[in-house]
PDB file of N, CA and C in Angstrom:
ATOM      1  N   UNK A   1       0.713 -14.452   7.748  1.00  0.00           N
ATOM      2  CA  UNK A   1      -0.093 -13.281   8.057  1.00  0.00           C
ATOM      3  C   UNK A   1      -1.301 -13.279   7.135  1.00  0.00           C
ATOM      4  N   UNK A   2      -2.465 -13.021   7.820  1.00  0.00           N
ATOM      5  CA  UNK A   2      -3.346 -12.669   7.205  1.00  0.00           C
ATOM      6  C   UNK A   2      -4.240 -11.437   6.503  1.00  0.00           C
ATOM      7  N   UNK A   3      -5.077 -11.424   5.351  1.00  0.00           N
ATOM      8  CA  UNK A   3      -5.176  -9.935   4.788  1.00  0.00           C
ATOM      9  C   UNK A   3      -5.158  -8.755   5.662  1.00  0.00           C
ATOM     10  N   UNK A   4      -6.152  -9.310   6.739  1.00  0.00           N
ATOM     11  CA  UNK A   4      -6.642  -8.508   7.879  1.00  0.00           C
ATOM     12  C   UNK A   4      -5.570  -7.830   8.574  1.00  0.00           C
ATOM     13  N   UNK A   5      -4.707  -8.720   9.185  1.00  0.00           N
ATOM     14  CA  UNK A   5      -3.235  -8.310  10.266  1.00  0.00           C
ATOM     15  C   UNK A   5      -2.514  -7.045   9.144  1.00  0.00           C
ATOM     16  N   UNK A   6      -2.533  -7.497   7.667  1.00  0.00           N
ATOM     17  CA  UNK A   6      -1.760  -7.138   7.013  1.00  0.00           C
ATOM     18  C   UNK A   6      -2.128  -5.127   6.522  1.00  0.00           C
ATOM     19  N   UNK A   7      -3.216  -5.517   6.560  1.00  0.00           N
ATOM     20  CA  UNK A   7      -4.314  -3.599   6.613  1.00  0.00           C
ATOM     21  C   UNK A   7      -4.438  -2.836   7.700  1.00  0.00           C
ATOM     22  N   UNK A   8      -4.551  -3.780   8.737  1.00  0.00           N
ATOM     23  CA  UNK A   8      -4.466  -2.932   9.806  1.00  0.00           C
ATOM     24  C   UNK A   8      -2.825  -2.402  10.439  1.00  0.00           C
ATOM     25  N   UNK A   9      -1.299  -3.160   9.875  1.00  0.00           N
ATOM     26  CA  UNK A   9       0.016  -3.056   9.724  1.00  0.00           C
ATOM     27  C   UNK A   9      -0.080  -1.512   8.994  1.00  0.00           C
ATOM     28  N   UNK A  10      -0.653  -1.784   7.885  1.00  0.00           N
ATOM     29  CA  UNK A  10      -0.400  -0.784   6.702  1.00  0.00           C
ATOM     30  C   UNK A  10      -0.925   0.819   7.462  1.00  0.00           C
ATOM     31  N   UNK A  11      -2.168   0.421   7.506  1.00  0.00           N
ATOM     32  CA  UNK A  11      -2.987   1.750   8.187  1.00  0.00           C
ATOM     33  C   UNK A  11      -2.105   2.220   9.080  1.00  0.00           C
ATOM     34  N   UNK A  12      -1.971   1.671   9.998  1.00  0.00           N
ATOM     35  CA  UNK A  12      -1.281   2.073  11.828  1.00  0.00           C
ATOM     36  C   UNK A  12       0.087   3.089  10.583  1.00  0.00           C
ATOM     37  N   UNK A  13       0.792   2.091   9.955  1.00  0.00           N
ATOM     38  CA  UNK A  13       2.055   2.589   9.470  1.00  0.00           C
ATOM     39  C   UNK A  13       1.880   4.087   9.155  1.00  0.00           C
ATOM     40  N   UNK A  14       0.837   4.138   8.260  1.00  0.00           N
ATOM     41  CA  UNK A  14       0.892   5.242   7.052  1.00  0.00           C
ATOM     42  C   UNK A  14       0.287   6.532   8.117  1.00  0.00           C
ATOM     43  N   UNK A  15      -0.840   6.372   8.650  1.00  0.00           N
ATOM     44  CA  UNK A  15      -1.798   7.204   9.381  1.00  0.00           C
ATOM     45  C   UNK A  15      -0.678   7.873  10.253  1.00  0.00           C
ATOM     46  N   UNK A  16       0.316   7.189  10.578  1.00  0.00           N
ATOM     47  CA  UNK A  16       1.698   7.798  11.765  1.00  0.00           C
ATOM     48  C   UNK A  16       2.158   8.849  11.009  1.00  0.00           C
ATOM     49  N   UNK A  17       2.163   9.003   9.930  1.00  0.00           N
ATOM     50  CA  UNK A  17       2.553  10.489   9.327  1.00  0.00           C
ATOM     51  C   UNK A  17       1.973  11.413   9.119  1.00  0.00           C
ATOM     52  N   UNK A  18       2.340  12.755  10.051  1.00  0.00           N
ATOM     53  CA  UNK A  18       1.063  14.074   9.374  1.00  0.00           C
ATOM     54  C   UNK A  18       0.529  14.012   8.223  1.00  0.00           C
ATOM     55  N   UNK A  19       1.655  13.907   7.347  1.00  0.00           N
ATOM     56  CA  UNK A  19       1.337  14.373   6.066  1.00  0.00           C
ATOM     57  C   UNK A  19       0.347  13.685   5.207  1.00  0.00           C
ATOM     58  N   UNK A  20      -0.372  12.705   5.978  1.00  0.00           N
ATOM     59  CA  UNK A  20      -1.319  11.818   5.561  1.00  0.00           C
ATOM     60  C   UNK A  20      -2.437  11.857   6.060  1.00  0.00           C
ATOM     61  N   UNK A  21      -3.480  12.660   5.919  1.00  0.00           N
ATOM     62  CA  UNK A  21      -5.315  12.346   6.383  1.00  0.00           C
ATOM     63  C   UNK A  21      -5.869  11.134   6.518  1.00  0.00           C
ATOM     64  N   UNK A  22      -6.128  10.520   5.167  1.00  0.00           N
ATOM     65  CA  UNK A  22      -6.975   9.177   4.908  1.00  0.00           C
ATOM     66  C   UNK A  22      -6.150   8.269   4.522  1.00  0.00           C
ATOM     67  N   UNK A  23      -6.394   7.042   4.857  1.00  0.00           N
ATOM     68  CA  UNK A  23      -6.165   6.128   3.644  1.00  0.00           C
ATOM     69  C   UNK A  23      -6.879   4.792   3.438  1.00  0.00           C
ATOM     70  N   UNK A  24      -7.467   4.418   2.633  1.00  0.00           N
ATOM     71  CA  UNK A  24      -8.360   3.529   2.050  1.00  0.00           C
ATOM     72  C   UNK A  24      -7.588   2.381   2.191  1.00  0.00           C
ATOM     73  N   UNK A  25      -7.526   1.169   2.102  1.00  0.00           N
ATOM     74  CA  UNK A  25      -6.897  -0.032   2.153  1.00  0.00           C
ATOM     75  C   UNK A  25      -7.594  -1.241   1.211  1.00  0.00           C
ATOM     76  N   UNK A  26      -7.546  -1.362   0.053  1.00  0.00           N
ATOM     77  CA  UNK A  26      -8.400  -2.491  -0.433  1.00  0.00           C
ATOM     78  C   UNK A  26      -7.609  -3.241  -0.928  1.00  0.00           C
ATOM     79  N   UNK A  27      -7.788  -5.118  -0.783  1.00  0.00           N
ATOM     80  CA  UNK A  27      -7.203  -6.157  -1.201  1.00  0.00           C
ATOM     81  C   UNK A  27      -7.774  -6.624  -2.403  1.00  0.00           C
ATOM     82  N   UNK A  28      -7.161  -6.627  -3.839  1.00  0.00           N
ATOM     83  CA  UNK A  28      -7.199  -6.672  -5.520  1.00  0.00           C
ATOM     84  C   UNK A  28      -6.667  -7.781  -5.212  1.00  0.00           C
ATOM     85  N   UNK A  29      -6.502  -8.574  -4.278  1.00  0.00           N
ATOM     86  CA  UNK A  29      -5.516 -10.119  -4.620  1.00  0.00           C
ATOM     87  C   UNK A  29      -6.257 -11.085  -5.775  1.00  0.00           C
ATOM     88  N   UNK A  30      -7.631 -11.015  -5.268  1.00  0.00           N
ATOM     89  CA  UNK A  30      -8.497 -11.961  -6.508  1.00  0.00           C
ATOM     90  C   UNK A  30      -8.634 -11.775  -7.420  1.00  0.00           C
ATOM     91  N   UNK A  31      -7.682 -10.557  -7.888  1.00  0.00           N
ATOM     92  CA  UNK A  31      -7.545  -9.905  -9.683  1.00  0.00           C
ATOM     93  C   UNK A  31      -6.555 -10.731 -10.296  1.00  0.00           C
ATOM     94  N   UNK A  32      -6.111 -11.320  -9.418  1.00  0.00           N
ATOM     95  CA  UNK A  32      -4.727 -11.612 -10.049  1.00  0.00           C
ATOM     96  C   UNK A  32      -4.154 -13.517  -9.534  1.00  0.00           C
ATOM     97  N   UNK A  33      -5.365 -14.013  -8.925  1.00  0.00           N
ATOM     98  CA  UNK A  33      -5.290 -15.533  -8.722  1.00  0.00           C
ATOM     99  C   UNK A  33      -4.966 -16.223  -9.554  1.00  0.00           C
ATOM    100  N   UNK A  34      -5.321 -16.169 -10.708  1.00  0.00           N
ATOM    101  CA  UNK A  34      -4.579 -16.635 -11.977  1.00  0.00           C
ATOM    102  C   UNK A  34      -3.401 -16.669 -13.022  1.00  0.00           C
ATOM    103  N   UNK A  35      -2.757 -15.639 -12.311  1.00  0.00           N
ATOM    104  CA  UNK A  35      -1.496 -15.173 -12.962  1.00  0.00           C
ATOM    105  C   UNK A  35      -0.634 -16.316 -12.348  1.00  0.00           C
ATOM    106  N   UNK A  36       0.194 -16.463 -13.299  1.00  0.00           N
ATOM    107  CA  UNK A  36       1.264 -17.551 -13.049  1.00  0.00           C
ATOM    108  C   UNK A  36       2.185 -17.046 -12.192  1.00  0.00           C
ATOM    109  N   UNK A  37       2.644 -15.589 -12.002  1.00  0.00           N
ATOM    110  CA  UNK A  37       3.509 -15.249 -10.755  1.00  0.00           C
ATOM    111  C   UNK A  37       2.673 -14.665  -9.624  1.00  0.00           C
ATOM    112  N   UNK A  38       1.341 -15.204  -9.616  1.00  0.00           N
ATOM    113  CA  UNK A  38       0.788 -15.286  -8.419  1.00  0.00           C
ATOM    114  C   UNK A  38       1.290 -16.140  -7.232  1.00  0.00           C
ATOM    115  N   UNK A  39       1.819 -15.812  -5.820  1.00  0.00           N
ATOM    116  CA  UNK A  39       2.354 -16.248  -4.739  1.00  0.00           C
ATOM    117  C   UNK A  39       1.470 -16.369  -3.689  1.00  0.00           C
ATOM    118  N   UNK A  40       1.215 -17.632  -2.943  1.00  0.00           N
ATOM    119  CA  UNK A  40       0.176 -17.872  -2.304  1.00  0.00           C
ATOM    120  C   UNK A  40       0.663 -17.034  -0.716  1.00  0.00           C
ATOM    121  N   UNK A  41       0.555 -16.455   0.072  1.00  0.00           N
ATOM    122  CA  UNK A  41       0.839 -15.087   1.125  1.00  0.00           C
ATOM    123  C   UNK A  41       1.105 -13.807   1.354  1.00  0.00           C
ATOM    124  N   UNK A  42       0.940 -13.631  -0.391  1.00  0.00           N
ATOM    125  CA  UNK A  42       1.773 -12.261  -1.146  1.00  0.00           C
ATOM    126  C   UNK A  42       0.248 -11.737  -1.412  1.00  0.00           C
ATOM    127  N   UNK A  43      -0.006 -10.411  -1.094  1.00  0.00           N
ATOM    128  CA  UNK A  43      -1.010 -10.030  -1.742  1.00  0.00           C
ATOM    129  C   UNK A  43      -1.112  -8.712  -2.601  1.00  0.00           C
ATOM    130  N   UNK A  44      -2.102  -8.282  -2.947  1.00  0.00           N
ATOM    131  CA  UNK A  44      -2.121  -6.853  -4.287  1.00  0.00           C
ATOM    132  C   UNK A  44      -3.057  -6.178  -3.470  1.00  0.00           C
ATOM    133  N   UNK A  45      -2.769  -4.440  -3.278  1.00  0.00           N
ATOM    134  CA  UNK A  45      -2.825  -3.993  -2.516  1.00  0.00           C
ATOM    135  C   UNK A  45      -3.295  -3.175  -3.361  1.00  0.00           C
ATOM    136  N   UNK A  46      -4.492  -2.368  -2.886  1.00  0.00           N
ATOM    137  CA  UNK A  46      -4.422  -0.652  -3.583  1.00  0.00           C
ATOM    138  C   UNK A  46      -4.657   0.216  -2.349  1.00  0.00           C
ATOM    139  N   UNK A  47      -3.904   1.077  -2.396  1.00  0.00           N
ATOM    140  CA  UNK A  47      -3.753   1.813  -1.288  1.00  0.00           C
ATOM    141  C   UNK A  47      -4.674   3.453  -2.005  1.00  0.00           C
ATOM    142  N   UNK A  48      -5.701   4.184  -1.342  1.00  0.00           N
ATOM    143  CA  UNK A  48      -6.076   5.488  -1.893  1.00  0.00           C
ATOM    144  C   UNK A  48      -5.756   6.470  -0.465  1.00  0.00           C
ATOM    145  N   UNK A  49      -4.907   7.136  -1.007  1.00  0.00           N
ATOM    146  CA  UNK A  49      -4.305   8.336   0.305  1.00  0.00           C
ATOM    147  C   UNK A  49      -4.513   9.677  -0.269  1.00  0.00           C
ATOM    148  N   UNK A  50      -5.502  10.047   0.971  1.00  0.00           N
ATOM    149  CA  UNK A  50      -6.022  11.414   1.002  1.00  0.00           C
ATOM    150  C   UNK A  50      -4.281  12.170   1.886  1.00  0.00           C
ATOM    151  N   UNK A  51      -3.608  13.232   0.909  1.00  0.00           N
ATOM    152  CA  UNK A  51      -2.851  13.893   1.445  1.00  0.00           C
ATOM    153  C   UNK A  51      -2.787  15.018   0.664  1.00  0.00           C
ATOM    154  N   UNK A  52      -2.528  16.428   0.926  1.00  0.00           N
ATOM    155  CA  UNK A  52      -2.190  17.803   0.291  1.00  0.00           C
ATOM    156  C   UNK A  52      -1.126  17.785   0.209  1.00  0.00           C
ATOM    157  N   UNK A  53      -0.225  17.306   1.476  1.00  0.00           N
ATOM    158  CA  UNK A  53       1.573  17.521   0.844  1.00  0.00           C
ATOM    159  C   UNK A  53       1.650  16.751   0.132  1.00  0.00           C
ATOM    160  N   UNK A  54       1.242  15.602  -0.272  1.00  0.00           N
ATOM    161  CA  UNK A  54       1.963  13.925  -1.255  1.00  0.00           C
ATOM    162  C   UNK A  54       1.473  14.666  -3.057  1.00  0.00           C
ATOM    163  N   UNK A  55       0.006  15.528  -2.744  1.00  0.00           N
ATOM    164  CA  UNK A  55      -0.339  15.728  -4.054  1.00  0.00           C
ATOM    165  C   UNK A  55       0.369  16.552  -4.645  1.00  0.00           C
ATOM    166  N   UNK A  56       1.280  17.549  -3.905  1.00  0.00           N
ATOM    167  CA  UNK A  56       1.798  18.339  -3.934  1.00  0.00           C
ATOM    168  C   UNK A  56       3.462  18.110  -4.769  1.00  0.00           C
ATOM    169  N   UNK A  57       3.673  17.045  -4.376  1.00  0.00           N
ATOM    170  CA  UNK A  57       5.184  16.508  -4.926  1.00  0.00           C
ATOM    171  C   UNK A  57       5.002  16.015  -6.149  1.00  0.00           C
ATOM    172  N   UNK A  58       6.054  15.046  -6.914  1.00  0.00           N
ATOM    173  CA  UNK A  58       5.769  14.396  -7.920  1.00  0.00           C
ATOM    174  C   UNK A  58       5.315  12.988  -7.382  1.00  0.00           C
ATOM    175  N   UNK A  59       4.946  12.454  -8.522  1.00  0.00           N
ATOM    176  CA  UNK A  59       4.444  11.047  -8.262  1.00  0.00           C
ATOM    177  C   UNK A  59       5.416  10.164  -7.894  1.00  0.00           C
ATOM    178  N   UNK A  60       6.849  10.653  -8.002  1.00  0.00           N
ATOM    179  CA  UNK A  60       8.134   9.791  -7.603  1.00  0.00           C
ATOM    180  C   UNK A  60       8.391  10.207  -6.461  1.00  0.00           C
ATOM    181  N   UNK A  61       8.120  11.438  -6.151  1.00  0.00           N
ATOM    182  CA  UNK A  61       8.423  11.426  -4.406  1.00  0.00           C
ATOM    183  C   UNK A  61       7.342  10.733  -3.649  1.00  0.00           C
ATOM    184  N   UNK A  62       6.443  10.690  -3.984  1.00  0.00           N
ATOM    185  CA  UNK A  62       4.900  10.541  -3.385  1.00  0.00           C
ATOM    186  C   UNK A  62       5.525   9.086  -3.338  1.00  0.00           C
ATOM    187  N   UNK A  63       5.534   8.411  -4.391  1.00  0.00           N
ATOM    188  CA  UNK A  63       5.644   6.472  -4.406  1.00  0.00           C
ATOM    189  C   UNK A  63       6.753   6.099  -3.780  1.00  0.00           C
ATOM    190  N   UNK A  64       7.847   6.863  -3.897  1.00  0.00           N
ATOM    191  CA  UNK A  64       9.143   6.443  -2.769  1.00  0.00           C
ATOM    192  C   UNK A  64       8.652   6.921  -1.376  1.00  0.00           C
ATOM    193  N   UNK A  65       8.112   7.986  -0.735  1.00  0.00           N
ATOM    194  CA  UNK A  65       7.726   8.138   0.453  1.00  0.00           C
ATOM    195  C   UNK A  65       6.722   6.922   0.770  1.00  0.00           C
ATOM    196  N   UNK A  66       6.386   6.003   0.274  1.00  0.00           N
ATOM    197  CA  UNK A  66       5.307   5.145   0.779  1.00  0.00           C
ATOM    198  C   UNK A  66       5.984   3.837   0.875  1.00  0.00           C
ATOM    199  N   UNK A  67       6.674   3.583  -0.227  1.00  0.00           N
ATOM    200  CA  UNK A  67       7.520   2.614  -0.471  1.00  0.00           C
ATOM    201  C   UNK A  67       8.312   2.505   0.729  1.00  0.00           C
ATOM    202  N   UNK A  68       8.891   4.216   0.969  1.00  0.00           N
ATOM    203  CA  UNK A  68       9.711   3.385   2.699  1.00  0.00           C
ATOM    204  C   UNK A  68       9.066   3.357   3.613  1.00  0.00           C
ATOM    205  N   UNK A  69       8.021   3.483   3.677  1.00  0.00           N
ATOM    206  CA  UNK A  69       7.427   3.520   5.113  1.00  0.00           C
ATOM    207  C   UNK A  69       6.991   1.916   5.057  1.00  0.00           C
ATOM    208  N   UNK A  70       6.539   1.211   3.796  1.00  0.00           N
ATOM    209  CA  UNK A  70       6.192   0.301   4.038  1.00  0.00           C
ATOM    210  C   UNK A  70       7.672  -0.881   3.277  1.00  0.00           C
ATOM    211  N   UNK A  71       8.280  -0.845   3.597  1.00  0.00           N
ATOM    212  CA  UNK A  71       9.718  -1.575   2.879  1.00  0.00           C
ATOM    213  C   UNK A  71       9.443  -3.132   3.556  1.00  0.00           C
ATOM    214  N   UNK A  72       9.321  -2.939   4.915  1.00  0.00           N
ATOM    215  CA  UNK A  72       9.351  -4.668   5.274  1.00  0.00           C
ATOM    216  C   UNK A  72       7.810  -5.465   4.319  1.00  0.00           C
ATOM    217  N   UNK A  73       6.881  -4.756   4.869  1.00  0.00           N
ATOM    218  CA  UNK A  73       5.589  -5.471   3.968  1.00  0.00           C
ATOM    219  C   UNK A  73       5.547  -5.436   2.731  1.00  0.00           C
ATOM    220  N   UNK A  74       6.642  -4.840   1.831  1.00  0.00           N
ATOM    221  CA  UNK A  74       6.775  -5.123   0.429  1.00  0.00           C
ATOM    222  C   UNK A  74       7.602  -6.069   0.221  1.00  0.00           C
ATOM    223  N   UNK A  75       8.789  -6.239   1.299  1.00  0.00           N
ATOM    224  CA  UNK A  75       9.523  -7.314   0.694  1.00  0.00           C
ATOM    225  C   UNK A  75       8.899  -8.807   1.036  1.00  0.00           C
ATOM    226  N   UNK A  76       8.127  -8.792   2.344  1.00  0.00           N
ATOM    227  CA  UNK A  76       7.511 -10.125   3.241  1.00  0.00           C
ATOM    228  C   UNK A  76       5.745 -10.154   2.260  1.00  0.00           C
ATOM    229  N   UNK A  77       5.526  -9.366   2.226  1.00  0.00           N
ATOM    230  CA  UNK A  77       3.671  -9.965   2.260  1.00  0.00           C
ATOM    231  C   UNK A  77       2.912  -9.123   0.861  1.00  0.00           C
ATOM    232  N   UNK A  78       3.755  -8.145   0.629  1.00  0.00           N
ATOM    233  CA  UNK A  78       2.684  -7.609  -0.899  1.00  0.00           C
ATOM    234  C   UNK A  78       3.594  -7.934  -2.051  1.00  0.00           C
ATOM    235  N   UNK A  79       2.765  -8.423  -3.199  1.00  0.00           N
ATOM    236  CA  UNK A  79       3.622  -8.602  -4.688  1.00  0.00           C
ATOM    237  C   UNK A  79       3.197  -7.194  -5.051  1.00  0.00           C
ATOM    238  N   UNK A  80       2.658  -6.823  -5.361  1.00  0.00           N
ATOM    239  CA  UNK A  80       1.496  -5.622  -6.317  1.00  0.00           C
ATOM    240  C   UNK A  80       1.128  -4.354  -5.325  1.00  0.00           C
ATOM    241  N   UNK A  81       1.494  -3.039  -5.495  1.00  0.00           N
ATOM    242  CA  UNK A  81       1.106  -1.772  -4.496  1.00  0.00           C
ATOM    243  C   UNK A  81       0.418  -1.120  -5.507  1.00  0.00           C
ATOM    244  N   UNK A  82      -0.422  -0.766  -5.433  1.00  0.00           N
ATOM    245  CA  UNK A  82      -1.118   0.238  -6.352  1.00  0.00           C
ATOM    246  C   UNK A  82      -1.256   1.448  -5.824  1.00  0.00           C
ATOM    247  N   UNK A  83      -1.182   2.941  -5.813  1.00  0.00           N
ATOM    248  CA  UNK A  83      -1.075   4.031  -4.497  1.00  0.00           C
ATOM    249  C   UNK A  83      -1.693   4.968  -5.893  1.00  0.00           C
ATOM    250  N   UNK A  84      -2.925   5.391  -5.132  1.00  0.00           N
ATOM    251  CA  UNK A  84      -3.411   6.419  -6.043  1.00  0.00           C
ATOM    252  C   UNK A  84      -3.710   7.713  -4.436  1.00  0.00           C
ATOM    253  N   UNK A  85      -3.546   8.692  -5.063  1.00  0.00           N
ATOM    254  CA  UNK A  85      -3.312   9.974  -4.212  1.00  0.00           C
ATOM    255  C   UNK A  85      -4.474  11.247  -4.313  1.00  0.00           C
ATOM    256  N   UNK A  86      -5.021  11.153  -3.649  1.00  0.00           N
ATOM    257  CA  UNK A  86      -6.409  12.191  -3.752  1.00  0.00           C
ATOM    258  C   UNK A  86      -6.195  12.955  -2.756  1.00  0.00           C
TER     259      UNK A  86
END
């Protein structure tokens, strides 16, 4: 899979929940080409999600609610999630 297939997976996923307005999608993979547990199909993700209910919780409900929505593409295609919440 490629970055592309892999953002537009993410988006479709996340956007399916009310409780979510926006969300930004940017690939940080080239931050991290050099790291020795860098994996060549695995990429680093920062995700920025515009939501009022997510800001609303703690940052542990907020990161587990994202975490399951996206469980297969964390275990198959992202090393690194970064999720900042605006």
């Amino acid at each position: 899979m490629d970055i592309n297939q892999l953002i537009e997976i993410i988006e479709k996923k996340i956007l399916s929940h009310d409780c979510i307005s926006k969300v930004k999608i940017e690939d940080k993979s080239f931050l991290h080409k050099n790291h020795k547990n860098n994996v060549q199909g695995k990429f680093h993700i920062l995700l920025s999600i515009e939501s009022k209910e997510l800001k609303k919780k703690s940052k542990i409900h907020s990161t587990r609610f994202i975490y399951k929505i996206l469980d297969y593409e964390l275990e198959k295609y992202i090393h690194s999630l970064q999720i900042k919440l605006i």
